[in-house]
N, C-alpha and C. Protein backbone atom coordinates (compact mmCIF):
# COMPACT_ATOMS: atom_id res chain seq x y z
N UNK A 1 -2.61 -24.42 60.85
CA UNK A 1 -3.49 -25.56 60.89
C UNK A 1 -2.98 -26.60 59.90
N UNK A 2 -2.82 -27.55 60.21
CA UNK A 2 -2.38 -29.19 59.39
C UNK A 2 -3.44 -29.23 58.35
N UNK A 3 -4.66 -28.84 58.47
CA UNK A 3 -5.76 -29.37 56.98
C UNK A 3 -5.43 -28.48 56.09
N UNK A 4 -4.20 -27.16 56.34
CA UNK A 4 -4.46 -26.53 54.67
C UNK A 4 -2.78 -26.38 54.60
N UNK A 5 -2.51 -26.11 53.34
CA UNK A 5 -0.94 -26.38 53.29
C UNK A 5 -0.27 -24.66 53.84
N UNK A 6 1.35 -25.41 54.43
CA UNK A 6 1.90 -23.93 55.28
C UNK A 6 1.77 -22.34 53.80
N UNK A 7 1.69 -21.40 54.76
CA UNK A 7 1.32 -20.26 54.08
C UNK A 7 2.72 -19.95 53.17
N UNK A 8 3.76 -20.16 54.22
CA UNK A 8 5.30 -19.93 53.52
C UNK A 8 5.50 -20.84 52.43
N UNK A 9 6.39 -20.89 51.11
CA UNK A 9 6.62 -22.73 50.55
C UNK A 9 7.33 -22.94 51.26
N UNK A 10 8.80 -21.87 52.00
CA UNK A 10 9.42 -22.56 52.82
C UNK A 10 9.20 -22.66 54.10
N UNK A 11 8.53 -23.41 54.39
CA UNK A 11 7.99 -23.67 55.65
C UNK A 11 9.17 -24.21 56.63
N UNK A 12 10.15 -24.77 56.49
CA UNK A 12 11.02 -25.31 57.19
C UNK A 12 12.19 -24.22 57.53
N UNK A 13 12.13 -23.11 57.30
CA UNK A 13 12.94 -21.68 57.80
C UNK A 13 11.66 -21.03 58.61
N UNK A 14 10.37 -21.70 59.44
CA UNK A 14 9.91 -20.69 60.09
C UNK A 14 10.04 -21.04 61.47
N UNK A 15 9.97 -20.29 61.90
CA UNK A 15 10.64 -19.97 63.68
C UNK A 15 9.97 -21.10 64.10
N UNK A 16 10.17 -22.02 65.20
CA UNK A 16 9.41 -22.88 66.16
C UNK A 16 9.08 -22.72 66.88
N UNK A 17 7.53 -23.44 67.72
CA UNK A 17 7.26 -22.14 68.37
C UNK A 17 8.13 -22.30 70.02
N UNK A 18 7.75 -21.83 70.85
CA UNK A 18 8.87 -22.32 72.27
C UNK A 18 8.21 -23.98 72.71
N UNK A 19 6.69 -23.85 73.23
CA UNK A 19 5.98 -24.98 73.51
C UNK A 19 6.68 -26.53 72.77
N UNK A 20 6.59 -26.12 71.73
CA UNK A 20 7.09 -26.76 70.40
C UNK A 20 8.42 -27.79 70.88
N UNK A 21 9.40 -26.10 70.87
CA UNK A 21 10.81 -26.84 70.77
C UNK A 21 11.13 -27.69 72.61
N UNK A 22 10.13 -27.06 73.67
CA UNK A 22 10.48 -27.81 74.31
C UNK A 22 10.23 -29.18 74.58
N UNK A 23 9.19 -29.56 74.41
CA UNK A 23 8.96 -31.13 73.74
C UNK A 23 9.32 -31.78 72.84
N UNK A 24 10.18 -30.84 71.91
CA UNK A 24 11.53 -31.68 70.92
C UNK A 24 12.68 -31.65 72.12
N UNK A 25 13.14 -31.03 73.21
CA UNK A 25 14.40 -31.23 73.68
C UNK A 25 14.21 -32.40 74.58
N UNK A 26 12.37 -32.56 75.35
CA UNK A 26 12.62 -33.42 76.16
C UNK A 26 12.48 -34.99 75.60
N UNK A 27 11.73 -34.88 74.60
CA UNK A 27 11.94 -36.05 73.69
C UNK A 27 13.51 -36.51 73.29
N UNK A 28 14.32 -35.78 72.98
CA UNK A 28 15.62 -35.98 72.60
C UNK A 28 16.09 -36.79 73.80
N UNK A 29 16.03 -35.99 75.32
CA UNK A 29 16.88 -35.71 76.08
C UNK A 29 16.46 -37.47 76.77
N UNK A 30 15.10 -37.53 76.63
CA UNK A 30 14.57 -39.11 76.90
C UNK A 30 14.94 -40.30 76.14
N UNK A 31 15.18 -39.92 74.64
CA UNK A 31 16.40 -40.38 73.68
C UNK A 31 17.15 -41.38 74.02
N UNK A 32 18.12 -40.13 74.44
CA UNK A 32 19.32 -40.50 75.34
C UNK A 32 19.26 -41.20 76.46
N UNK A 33 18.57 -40.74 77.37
CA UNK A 33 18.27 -41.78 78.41
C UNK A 33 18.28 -43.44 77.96
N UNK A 34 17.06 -43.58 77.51
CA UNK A 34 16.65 -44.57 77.02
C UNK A 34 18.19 -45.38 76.34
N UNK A 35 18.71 -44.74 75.45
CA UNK A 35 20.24 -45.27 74.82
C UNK A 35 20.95 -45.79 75.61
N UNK A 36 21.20 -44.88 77.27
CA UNK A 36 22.13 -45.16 77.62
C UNK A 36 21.91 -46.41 78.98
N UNK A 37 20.63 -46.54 79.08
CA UNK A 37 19.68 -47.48 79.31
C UNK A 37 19.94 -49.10 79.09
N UNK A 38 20.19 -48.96 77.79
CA UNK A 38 20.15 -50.35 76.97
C UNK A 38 21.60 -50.86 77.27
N UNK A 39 22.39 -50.02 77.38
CA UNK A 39 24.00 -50.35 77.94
C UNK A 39 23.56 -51.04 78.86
N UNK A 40 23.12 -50.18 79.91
CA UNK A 40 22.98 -50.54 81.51
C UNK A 40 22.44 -52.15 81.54
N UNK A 41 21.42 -52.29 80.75
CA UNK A 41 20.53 -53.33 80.75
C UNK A 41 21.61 -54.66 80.40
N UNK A 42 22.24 -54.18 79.38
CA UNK A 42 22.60 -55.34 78.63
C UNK A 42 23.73 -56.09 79.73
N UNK A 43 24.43 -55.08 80.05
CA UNK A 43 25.44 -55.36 81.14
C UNK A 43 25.51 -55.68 82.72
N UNK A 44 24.58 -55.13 82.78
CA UNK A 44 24.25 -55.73 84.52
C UNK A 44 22.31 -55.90 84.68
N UNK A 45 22.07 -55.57 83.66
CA UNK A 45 20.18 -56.46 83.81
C UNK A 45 20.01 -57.83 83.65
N UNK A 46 21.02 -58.92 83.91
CA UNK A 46 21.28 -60.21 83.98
C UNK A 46 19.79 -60.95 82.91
N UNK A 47 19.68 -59.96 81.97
CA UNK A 47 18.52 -60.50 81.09
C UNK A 47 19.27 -61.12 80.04
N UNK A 48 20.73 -61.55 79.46
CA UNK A 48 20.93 -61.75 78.34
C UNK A 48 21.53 -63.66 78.44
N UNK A 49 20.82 -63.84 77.52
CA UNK A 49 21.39 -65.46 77.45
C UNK A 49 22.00 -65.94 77.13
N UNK A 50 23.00 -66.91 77.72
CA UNK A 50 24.11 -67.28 77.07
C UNK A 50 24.21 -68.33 76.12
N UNK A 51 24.64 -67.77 75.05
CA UNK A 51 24.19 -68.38 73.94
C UNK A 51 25.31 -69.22 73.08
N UNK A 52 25.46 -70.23 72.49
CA UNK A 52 26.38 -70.31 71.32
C UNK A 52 25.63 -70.94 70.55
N UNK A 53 26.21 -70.71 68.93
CA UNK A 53 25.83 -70.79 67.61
C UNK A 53 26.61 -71.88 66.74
N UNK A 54 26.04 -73.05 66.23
CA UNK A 54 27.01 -73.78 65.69
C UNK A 54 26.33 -73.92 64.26
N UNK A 55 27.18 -74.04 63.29
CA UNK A 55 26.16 -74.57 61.68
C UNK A 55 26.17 -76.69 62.12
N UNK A 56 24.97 -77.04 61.47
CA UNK A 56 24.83 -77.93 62.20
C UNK A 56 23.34 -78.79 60.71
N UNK A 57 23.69 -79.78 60.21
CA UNK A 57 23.25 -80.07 59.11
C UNK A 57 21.37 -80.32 59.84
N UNK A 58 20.38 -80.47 59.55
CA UNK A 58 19.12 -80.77 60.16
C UNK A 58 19.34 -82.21 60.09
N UNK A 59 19.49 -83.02 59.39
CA UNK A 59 19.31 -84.50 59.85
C UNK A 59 20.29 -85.02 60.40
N UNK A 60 21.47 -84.25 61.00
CA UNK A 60 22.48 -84.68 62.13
C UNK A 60 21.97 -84.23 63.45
N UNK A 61 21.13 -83.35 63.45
CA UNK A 61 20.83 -82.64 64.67
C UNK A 61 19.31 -83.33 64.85
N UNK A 62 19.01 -83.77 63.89
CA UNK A 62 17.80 -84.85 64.75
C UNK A 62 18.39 -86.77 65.12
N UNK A 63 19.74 -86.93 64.49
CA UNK A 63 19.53 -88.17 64.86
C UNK A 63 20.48 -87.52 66.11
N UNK A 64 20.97 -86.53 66.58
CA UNK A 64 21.74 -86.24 67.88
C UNK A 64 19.98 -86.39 68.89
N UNK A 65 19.20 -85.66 68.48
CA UNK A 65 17.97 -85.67 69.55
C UNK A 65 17.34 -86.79 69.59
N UNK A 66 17.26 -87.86 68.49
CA UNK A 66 16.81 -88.90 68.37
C UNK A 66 17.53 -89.86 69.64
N UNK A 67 18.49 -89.68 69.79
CA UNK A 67 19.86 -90.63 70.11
C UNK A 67 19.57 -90.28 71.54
N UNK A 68 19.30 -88.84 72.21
CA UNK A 68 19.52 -88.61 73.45
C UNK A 68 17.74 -88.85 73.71
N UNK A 69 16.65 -89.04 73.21
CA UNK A 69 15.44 -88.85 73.36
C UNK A 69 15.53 -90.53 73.79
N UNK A 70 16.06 -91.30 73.37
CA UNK A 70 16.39 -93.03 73.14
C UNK A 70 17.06 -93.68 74.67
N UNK A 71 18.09 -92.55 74.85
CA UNK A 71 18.90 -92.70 76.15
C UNK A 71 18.01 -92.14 76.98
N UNK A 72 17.52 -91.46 76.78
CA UNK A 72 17.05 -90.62 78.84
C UNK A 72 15.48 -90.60 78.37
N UNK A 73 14.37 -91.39 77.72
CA UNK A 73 13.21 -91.37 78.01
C UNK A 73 12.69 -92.13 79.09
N UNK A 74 11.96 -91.06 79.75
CA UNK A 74 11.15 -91.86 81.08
C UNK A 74 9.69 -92.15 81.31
N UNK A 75 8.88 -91.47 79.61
CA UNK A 75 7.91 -91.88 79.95
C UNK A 75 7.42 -91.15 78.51
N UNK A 76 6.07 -91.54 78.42
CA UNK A 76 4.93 -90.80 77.39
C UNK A 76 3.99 -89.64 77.64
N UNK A 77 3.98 -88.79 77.12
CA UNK A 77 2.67 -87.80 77.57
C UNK A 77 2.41 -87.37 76.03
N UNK A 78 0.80 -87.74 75.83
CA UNK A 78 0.06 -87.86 74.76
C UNK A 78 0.97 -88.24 73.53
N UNK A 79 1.70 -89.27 73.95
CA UNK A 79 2.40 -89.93 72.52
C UNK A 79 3.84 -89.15 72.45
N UNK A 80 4.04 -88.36 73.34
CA UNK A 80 5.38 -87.58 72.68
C UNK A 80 6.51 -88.13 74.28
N UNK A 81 7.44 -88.52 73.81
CA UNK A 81 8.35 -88.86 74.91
C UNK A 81 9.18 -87.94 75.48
N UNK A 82 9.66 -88.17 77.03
CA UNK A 82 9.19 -87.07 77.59
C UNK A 82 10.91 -88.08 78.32
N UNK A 83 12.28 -86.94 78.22
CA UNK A 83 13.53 -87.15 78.06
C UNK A 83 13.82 -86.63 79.69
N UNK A 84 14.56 -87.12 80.93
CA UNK A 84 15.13 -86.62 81.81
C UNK A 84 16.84 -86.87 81.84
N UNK A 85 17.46 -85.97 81.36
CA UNK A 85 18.66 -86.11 81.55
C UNK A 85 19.28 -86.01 82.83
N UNK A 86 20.40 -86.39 83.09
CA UNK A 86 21.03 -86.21 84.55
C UNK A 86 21.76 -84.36 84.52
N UNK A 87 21.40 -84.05 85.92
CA UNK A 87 21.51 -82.99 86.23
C UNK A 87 22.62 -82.27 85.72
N UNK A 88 23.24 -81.11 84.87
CA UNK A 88 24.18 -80.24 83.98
C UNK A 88 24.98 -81.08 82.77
N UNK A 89 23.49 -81.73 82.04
CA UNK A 89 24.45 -82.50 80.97
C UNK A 89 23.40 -81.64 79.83
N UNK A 90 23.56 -81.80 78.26
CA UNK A 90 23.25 -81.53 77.76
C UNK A 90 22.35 -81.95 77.18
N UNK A 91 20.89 -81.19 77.06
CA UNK A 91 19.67 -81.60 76.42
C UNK A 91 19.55 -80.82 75.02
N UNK A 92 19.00 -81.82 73.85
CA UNK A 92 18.05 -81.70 73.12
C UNK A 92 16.82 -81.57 72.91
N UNK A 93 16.17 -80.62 72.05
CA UNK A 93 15.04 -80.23 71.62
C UNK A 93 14.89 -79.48 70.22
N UNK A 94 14.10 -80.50 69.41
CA UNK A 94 13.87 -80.23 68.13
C UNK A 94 12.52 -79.44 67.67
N UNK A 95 12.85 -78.41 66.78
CA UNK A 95 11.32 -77.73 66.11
C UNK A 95 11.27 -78.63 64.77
N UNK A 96 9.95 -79.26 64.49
CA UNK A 96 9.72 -79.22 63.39
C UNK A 96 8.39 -78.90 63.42
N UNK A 97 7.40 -78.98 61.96
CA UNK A 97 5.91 -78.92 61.73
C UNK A 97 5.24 -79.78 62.42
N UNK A 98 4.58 -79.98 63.35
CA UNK A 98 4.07 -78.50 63.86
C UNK A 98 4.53 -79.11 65.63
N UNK A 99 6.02 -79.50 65.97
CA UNK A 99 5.80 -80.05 67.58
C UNK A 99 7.04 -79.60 67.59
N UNK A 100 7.44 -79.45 68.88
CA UNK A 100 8.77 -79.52 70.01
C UNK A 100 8.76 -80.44 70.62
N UNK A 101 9.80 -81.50 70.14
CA UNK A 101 10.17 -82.47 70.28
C UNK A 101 11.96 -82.82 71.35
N UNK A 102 11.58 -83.53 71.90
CA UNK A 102 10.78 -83.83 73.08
C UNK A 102 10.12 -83.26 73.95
N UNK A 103 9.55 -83.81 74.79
CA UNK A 103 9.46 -83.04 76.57
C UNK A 103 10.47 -83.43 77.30
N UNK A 104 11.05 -82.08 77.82
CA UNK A 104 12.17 -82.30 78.61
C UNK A 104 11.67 -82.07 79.85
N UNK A 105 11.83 -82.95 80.85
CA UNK A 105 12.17 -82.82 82.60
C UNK A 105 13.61 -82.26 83.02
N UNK A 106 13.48 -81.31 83.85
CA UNK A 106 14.76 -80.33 84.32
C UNK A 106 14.90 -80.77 85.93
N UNK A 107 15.40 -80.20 86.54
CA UNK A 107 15.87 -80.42 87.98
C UNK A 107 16.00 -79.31 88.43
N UNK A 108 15.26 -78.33 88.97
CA UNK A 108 15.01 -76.89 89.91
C UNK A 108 16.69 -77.12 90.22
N UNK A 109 17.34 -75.71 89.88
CA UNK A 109 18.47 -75.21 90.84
C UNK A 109 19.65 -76.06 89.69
N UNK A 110 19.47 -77.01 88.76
CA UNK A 110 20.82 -77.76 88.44
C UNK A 110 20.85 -76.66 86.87
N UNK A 111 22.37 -76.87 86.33
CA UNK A 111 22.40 -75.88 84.80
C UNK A 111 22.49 -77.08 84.01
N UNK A 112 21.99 -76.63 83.28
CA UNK A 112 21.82 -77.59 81.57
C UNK A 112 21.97 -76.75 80.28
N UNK A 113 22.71 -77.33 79.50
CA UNK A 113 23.38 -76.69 78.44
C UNK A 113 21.67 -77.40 77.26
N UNK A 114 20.85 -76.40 76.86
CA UNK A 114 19.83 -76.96 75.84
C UNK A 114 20.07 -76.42 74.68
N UNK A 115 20.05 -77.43 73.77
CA UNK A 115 20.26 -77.64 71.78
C UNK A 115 19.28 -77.39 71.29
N UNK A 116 18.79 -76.37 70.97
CA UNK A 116 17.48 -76.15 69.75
C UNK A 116 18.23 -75.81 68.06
N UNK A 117 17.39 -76.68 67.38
CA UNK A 117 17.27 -76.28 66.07
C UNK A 117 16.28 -76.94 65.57
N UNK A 118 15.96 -76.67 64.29
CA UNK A 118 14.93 -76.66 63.79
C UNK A 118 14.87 -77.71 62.49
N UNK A 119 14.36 -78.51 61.93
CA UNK A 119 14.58 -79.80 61.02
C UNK A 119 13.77 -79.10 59.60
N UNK A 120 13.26 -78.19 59.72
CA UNK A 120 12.26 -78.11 58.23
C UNK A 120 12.09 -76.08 58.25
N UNK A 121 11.85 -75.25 59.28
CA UNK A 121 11.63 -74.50 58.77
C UNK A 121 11.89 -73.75 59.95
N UNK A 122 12.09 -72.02 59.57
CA UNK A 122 12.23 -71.36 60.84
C UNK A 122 11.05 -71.55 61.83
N UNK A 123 11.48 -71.34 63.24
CA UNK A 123 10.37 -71.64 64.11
C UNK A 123 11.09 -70.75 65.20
N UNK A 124 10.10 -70.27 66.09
CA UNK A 124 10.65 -69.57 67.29
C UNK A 124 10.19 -70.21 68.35
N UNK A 125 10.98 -69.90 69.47
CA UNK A 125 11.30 -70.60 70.68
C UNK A 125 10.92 -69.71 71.75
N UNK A 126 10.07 -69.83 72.58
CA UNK A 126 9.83 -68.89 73.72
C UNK A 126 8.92 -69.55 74.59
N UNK A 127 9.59 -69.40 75.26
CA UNK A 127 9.64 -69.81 76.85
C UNK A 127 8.43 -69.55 77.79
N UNK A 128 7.53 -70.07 77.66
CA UNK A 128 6.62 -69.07 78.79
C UNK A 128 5.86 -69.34 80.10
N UNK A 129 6.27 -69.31 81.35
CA UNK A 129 5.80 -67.85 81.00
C UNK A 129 7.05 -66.67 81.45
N UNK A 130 7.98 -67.11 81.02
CA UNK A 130 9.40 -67.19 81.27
C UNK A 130 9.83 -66.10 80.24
N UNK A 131 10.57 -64.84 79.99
CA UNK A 131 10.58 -64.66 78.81
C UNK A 131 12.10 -64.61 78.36
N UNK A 132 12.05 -65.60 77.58
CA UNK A 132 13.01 -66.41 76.54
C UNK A 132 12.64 -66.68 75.20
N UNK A 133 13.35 -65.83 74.44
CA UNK A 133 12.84 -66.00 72.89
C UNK A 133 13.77 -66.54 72.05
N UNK A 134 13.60 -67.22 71.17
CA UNK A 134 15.12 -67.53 70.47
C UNK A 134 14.37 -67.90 68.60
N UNK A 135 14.70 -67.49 67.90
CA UNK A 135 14.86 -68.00 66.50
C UNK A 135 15.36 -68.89 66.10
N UNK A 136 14.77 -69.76 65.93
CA UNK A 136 15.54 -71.64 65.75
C UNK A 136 15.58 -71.26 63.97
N UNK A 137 16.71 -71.42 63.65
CA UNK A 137 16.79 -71.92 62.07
C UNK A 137 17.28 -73.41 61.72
N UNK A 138 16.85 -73.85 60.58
CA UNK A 138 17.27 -75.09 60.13
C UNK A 138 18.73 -74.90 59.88
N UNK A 139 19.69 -75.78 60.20
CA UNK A 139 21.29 -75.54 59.63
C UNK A 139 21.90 -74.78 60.79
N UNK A 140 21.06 -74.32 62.33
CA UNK A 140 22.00 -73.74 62.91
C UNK A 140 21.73 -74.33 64.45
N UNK A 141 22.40 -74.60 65.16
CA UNK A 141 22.44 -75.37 66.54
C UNK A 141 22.66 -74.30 67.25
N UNK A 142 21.30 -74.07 67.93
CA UNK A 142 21.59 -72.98 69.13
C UNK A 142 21.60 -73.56 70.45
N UNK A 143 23.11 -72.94 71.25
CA UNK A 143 22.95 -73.71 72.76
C UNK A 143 22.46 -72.60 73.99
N UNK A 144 21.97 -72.66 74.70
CA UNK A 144 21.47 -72.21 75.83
C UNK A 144 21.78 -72.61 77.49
N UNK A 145 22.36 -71.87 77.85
CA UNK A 145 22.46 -72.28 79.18
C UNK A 145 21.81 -71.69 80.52
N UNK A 146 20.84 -72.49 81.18
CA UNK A 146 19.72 -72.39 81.71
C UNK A 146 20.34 -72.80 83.26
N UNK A 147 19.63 -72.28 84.34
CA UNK A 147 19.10 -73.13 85.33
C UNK A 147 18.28 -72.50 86.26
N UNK A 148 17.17 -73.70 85.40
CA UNK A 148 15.55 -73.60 86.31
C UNK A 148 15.55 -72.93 87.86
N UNK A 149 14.90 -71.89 87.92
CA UNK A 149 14.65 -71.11 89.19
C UNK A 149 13.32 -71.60 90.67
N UNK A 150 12.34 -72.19 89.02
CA UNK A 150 11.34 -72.75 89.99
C UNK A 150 10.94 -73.81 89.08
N UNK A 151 9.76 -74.46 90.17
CA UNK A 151 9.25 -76.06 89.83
C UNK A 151 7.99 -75.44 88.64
N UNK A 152 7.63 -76.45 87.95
CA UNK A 152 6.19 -76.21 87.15
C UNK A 152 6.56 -77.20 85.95
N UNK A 153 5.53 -76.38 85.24
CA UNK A 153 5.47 -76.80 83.95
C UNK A 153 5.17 -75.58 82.70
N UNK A 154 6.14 -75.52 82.08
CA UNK A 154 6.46 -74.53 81.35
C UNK A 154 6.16 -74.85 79.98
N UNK A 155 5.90 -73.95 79.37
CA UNK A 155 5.26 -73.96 77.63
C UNK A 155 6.32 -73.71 76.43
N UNK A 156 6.58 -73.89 75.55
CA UNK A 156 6.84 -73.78 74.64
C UNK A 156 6.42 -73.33 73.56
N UNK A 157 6.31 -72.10 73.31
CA UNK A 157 5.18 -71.76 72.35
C UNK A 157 6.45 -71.76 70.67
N UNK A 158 5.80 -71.37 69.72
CA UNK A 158 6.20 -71.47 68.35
C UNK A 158 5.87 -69.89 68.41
N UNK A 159 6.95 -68.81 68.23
CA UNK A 159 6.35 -67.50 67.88
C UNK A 159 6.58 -67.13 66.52
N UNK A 160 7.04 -67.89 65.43
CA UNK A 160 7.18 -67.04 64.22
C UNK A 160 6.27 -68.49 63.31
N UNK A 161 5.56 -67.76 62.34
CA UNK A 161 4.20 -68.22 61.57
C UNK A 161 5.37 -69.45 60.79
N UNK A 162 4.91 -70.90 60.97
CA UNK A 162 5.08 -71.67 60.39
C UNK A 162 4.38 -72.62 59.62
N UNK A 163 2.71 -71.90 59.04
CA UNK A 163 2.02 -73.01 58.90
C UNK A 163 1.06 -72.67 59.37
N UNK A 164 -0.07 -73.80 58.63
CA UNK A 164 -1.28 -73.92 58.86
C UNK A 164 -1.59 -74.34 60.30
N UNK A 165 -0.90 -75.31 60.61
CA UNK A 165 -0.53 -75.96 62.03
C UNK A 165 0.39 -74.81 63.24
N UNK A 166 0.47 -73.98 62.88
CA UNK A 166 1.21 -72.88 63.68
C UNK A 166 0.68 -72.80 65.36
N UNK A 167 -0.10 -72.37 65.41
CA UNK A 167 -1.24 -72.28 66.36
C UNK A 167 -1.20 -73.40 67.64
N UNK A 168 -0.92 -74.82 66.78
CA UNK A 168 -1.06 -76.19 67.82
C UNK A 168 0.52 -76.67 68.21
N UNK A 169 1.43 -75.39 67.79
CA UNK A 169 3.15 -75.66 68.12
C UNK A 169 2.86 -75.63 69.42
N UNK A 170 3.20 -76.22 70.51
CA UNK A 170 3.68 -76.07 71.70
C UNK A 170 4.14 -77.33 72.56
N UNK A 171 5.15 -76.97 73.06
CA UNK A 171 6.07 -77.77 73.45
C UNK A 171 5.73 -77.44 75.13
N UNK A 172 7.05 -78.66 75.45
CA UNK A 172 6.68 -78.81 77.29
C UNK A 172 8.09 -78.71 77.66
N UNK A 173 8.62 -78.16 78.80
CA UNK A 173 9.35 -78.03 79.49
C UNK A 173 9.00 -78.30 81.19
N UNK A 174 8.96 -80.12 81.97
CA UNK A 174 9.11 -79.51 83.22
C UNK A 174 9.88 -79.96 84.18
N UNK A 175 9.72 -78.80 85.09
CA UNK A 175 10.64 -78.62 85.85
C UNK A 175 10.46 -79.08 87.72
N UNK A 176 11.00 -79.83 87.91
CA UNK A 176 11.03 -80.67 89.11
C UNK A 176 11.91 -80.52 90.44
N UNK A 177 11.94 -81.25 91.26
CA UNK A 177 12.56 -80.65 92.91
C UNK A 177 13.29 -82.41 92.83
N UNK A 178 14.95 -82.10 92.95
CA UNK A 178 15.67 -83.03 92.89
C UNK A 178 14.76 -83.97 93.43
């Protein structure tokens, strides 16, 4: 019984019982599965994103989003401008306290290379209801290469705690029919 201590001190030289050890082998043996699983996944579960990593100063990487937010804005939604680039060129999108900056318009079916980083503090990036997660740090330019499957309008949530304002992070992503 677990409420009183083993009768042996050495308790770890006493026999196991069979019940016991066979739910240690199938646990193991599921282990493994599972291990060899994550290969499988990584390599042909077409779940992994293609990513590159650049060091990238924060106030170069906002006047780069500033610059492309300037060129391809097509409109306002609640004060935040809302960027359509031409179909497989490269978009920007900035985290800071507490917004995702801009709203980007996409084109169903075209690829776009998208720039996240972050101007003030870590912030996370996820996609929803899409699942795409990414860790935006300040100082690092993450690229992504995407292409939109379907039409909508997609969220942007903030998943790692930045703040009092944490909660009201959310960004727009949408996505349109040439």
């Amino acid at each position: 019984m677990a409420l009183t201590p083993p009768e042996a001190k050495i308790w770890w030289n006493e026999k196991v019982e069979r019940g016991e050890l066979v739910w240690i082998v199938i646990a193991f043996l599921w282990g493994l599965v599972m291990f060899f699983m994550m290969v499988y996944w990584h390599l042909e579960g077409q779940q992994n994103l293609s990513n590159e990593v650049y060091r990238i100063s924060p106030e170069k990487f906002l006047a780069k989003t500033e610059k492309f937010t300037e060129q391809y804005k097509v409109r306002e939604e609640a004060g935040i401008p809302v960027a359509k680039a031409p179909a497989g060129s490269d978009v920007y999108m900035l985290a800071r306290l507490w917004e995702w900056w801009p709203i980007l318009e996409l084109e169903k079916g075209q690829t776009y290379r998208v720039h996240l980083s972050s101007v003030d503090w870590q912030h996370g990036f996820s996609l929803q209801p899409v699942n795409v997660n990414i860790q935006v740090h300040p100082g690092l330019e993450h690229v992504v290469t995407i292409t939109p499957t379907q039409t909508g309008e997609f969220s942007v949530v903030c998943n790692e705690f930045c703040g009092v304002g944490h909660h009201t992070m959310i960004g727009r992503i949408h996505v349109v029919d040439k």
